[in-house]
Protein backbone atom coordinates (compact mmCIF):
# COMPACT_ATOMS: atom_id res chain seq x y z
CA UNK A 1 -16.74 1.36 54.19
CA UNK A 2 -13.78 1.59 56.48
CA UNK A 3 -10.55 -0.06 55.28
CA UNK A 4 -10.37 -3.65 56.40
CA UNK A 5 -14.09 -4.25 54.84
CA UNK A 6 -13.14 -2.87 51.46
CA UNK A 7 -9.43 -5.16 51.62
CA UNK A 8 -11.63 -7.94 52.90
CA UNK A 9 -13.84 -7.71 50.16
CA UNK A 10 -12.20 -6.93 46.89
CA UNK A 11 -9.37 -8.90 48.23
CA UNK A 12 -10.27 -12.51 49.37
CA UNK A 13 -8.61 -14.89 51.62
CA UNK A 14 -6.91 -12.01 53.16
CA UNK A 15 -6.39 -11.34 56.64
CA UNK A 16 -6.55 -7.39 58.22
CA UNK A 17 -4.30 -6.90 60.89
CA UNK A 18 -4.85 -3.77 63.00
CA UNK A 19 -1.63 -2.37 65.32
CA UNK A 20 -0.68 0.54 67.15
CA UNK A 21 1.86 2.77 65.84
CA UNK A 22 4.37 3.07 68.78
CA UNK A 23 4.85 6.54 70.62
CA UNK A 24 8.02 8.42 71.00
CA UNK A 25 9.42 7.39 74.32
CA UNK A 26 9.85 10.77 75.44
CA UNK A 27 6.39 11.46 74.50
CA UNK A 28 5.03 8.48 76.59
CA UNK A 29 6.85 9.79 79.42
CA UNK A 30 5.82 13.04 78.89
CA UNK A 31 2.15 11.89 78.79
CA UNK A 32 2.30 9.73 81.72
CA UNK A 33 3.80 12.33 84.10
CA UNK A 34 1.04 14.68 82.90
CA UNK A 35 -1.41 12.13 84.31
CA UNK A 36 0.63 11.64 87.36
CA UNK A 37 0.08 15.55 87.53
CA UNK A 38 -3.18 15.59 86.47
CA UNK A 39 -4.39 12.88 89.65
CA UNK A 40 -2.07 14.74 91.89
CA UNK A 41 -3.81 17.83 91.64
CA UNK A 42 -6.93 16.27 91.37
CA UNK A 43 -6.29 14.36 94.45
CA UNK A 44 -4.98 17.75 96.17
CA UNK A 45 -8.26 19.71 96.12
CA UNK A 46 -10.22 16.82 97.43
CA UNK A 47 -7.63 16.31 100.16
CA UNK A 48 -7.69 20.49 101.07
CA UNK A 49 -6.76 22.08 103.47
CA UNK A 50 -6.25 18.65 105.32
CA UNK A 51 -2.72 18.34 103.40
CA UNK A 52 -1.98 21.70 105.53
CA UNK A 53 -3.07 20.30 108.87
CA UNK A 54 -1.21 16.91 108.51
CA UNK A 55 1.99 18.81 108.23
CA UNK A 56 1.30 20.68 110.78
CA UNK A 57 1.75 24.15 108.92
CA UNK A 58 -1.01 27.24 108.63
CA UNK A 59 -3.00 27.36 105.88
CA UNK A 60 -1.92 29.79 103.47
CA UNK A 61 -3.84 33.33 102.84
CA UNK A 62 -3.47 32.32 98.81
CA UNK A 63 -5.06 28.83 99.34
CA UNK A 64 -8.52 30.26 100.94
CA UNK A 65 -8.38 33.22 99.02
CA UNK A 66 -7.80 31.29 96.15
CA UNK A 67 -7.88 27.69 95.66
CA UNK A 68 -10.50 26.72 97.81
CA UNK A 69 -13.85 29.12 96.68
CA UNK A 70 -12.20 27.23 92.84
CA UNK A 71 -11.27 23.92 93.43
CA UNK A 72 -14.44 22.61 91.62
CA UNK A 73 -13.13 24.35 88.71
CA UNK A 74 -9.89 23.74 89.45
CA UNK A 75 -10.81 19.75 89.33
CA UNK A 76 -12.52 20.03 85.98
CA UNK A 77 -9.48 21.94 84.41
CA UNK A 78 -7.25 19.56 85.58
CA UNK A 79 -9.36 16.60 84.12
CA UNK A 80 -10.12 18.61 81.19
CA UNK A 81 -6.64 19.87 80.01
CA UNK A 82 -4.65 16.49 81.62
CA UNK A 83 -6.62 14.16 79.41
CA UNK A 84 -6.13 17.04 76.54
CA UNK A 85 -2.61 17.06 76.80
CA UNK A 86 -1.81 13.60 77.43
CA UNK A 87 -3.64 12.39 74.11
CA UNK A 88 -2.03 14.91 72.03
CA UNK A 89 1.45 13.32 73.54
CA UNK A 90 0.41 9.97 72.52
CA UNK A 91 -1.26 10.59 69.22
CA UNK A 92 1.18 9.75 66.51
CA UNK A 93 -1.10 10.30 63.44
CA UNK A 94 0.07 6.96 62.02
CA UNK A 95 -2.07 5.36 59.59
CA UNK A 96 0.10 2.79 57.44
CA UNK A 97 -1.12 0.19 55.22
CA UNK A 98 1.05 -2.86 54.29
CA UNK A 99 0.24 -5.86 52.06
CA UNK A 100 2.53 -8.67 51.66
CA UNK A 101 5.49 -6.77 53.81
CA UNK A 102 5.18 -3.92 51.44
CA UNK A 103 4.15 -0.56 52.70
CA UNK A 104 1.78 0.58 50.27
CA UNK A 105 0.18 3.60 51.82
CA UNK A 106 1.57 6.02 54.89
CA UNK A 107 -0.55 8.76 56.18
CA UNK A 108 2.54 10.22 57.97
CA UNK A 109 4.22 10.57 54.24
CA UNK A 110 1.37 11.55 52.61
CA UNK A 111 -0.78 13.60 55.40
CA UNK A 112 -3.57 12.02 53.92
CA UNK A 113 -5.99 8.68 54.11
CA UNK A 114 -5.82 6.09 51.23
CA UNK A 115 -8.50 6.12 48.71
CA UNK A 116 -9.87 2.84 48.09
CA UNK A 117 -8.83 3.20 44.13
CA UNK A 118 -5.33 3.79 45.35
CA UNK A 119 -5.26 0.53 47.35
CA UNK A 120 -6.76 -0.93 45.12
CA UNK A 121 -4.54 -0.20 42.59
CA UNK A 122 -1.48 -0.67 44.85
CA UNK A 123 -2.76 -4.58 46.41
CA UNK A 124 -4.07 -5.48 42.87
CA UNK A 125 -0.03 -5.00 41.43
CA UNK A 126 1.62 -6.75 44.60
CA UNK A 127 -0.73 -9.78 44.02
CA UNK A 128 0.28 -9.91 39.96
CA UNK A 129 3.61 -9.56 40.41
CA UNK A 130 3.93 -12.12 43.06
CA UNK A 131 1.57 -14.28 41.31
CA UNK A 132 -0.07 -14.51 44.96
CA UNK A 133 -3.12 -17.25 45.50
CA UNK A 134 -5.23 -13.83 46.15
CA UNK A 135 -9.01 -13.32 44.35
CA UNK A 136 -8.89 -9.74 43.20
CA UNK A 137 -12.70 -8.86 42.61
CA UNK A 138 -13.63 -5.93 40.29
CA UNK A 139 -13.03 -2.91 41.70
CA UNK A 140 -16.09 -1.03 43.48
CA UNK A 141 -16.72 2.17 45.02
């Protein structure tokens, strides 16, 4: 049962509220110039050897040697690896759980997913001390 179900359920009228957790803004930059990258080069081996000819230079011995016999596999490394890299960069491993402005559980503190006895445990204490209008069900696995 994934998290808002079991809150919904042992835990009634209360309202689930999914965010993002927000990225580093170095990290976001960092991912969004690896796509910019990742496109480029992407858009470079479709383009060939016609980037050479509209700038009126030679083709270079290392690009048909090369680049062009691999630019299929080129392509698929660059799709590959880009979309690899960039969701690393924006993956912040955030899983927080708040009730009532209190943060009761935070993957990034812990390293570890709640337990549904633990939120229970945690929501079930908020709601008594605050003497919230909250019906806490028995607790069930």
């Amino acid at each position: 049962m994934s998290v808002q179900r079991f809150v919904q359920h042992q835990f009634t009228p209360v309202e689930v509220v999914h965010s993002h957790y927000p990225v580093a803004p170095l990290n976001m930059f960092a991912a969004q110039a690896t796509s910019v990258a990742q496109f480029g080069l992407i858009g470079a081996m479709l383009v060939g050897e016609g980037v050479f000819r509209a700038l009126n230079v030679p083709t270079p011995g290392w690009y048909n040697e090369s680049v062009k016999p691999n630019s299929v596999p080129i392509m698929l490394g660059a799709w590959f690896a880009g979309g690899t890299l960039t969701q690393n960069l924006i993956k912040t491993g955030a899983f927080e759980v708040w009730f009532d402005g209190e943060l009761i559980h935070s993957k990034k503190e812990t390293g570890k997913m709640p337990t549904g006895a633990s939120l229970y445990k945690k929501i079930k204490a908020i709601v008594e001390k605050k003497e919230l209008a909250v019906q806490v069900k028995p607790y069930q696995k």
